[in-house]
C-alpha atoms as a PDB file:
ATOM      1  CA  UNK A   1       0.000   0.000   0.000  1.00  0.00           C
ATOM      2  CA  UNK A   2       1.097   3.283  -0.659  1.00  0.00           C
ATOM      3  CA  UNK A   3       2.276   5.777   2.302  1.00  0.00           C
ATOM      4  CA  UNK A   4      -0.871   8.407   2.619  1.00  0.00           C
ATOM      5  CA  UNK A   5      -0.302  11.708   4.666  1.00  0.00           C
ATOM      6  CA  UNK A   6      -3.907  12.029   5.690  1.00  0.00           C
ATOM      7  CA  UNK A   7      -4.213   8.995   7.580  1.00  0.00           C
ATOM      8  CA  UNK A   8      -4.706   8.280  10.449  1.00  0.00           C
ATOM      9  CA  UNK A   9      -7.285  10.941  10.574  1.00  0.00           C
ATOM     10  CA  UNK A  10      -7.646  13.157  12.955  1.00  0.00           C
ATOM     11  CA  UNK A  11      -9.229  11.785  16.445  1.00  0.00           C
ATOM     12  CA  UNK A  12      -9.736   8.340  14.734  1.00  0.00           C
ATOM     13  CA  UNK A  13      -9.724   5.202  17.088  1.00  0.00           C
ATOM     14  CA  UNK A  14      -5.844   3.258  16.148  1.00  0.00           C
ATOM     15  CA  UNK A  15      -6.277   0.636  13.549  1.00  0.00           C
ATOM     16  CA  UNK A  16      -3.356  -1.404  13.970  1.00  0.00           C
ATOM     17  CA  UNK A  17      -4.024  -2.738   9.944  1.00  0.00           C
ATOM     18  CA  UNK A  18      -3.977   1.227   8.798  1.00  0.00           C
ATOM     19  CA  UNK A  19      -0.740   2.093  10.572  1.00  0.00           C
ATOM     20  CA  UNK A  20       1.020  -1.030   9.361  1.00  0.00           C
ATOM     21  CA  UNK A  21       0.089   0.130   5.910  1.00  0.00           C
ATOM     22  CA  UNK A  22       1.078   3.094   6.547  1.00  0.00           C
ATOM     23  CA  UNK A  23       4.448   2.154   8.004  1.00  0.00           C
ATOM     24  CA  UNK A  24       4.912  -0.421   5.149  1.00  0.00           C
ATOM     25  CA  UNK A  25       4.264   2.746   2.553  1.00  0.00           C
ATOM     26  CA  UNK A  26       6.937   4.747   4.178  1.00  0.00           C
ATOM     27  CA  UNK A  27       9.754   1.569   4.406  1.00  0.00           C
ATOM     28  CA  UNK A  28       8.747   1.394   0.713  1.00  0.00           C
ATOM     29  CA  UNK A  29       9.844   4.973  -0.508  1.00  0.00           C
ATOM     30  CA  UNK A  30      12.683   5.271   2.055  1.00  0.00           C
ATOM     31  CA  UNK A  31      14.292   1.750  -0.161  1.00  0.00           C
ATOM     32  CA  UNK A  32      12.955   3.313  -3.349  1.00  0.00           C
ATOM     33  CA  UNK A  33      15.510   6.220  -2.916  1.00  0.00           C
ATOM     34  CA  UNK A  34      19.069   5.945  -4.135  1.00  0.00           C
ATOM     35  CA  UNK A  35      21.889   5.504  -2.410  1.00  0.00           C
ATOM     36  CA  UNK A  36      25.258   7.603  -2.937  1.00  0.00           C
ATOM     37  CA  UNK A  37      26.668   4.252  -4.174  1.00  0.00           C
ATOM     38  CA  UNK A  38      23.971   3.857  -7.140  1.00  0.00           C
ATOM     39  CA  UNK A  39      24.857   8.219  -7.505  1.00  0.00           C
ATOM     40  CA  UNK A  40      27.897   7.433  -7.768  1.00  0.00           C
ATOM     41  CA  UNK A  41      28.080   4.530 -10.507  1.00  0.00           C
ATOM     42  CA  UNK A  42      25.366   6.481 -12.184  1.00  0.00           C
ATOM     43  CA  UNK A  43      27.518   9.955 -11.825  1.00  0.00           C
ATOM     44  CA  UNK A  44      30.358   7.781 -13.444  1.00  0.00           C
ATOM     45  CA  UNK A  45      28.433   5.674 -16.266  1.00  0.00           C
ATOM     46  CA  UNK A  46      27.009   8.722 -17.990  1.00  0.00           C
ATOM     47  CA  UNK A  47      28.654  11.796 -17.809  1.00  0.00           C
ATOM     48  CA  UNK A  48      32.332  12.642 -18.733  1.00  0.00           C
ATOM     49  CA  UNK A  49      34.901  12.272 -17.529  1.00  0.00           C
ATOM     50  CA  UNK A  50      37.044  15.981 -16.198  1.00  0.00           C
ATOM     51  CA  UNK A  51      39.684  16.934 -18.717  1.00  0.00           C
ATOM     52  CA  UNK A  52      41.294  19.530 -16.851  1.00  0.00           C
ATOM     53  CA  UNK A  53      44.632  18.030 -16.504  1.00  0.00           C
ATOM     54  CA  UNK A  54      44.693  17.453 -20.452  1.00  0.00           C
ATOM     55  CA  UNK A  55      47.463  19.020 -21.771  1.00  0.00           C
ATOM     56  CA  UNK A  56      47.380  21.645 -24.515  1.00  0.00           C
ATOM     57  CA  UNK A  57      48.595  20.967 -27.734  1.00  0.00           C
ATOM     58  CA  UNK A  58      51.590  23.341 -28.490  1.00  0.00           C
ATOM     59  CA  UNK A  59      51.487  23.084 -32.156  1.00  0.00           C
ATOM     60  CA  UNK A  60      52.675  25.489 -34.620  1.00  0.00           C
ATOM     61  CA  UNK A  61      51.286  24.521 -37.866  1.00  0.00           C
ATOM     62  CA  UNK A  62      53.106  25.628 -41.007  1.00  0.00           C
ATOM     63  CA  UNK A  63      51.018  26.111 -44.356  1.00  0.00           C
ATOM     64  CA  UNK A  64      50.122  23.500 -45.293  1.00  0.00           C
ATOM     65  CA  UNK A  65      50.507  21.460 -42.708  1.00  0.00           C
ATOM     66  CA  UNK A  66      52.662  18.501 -42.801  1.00  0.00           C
ATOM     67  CA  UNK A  67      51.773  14.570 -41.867  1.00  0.00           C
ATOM     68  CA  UNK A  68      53.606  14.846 -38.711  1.00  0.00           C
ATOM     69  CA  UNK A  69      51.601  18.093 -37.720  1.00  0.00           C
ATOM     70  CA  UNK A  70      47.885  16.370 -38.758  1.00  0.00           C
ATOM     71  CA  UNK A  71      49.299  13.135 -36.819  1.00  0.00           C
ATOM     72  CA  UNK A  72      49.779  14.928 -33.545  1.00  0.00           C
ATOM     73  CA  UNK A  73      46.576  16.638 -34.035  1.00  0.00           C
ATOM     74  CA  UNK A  74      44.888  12.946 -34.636  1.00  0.00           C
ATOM     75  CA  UNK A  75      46.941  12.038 -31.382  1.00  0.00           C
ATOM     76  CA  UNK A  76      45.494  14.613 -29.187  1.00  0.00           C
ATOM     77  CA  UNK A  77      41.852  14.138 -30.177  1.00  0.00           C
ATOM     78  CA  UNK A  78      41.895  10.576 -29.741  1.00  0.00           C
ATOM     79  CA  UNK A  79      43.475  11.350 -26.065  1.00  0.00           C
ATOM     80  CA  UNK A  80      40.313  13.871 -25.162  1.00  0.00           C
ATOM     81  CA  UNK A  81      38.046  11.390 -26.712  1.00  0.00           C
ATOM     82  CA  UNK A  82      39.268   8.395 -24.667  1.00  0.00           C
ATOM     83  CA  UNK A  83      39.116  10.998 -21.361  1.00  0.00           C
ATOM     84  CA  UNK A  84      35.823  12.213 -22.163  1.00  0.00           C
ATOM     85  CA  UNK A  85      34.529   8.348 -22.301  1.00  0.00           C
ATOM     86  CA  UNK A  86      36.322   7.743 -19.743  1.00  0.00           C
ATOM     87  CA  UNK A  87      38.289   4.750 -20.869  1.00  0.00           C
END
């Protein structure tokens, strides 16, 4: 049964049945809520991961750029991918 706020009424004789419902309501929605371990995994499953200690690329490129400048540029986004999937 689900936990109602309005019972017991007011200056109603105890029904032990109605507060056990009532009781049984409340257990119910204090399990339904999540933990900080479930926050946590969820926190970690589906958002990114922080990228603040990825390091800049210092990269002068010359016109046009060479292989070994495009490679390093390939390099570096693969690296932010793989941090921001935290992989």
């Amino acid at each position: 049964m689900l936990f109602d706020p309005i019972l017991p009424a007011n200056n109603s004789p105890i029904s032990s049945e109605e507060l056990r419902n009532q009781f049984n309501g409340l257990q119910a929605e204090i399990e339904d809520r999540p933990n900080f371990a479930n926050l946590y995994t969820t926190i970690q499953d589906q958002t990114a991961n922080n990228i603040g200690e990825l390091d800049t690329l210092p990269l002068v490129i010359s016109d046009p750029p060479t292989q070994a400048q495009v490679q390093e540029i390939v390099y570096k986004l693969n690296e932010l991918t793989a941090a921001l999937k935290r992989v």
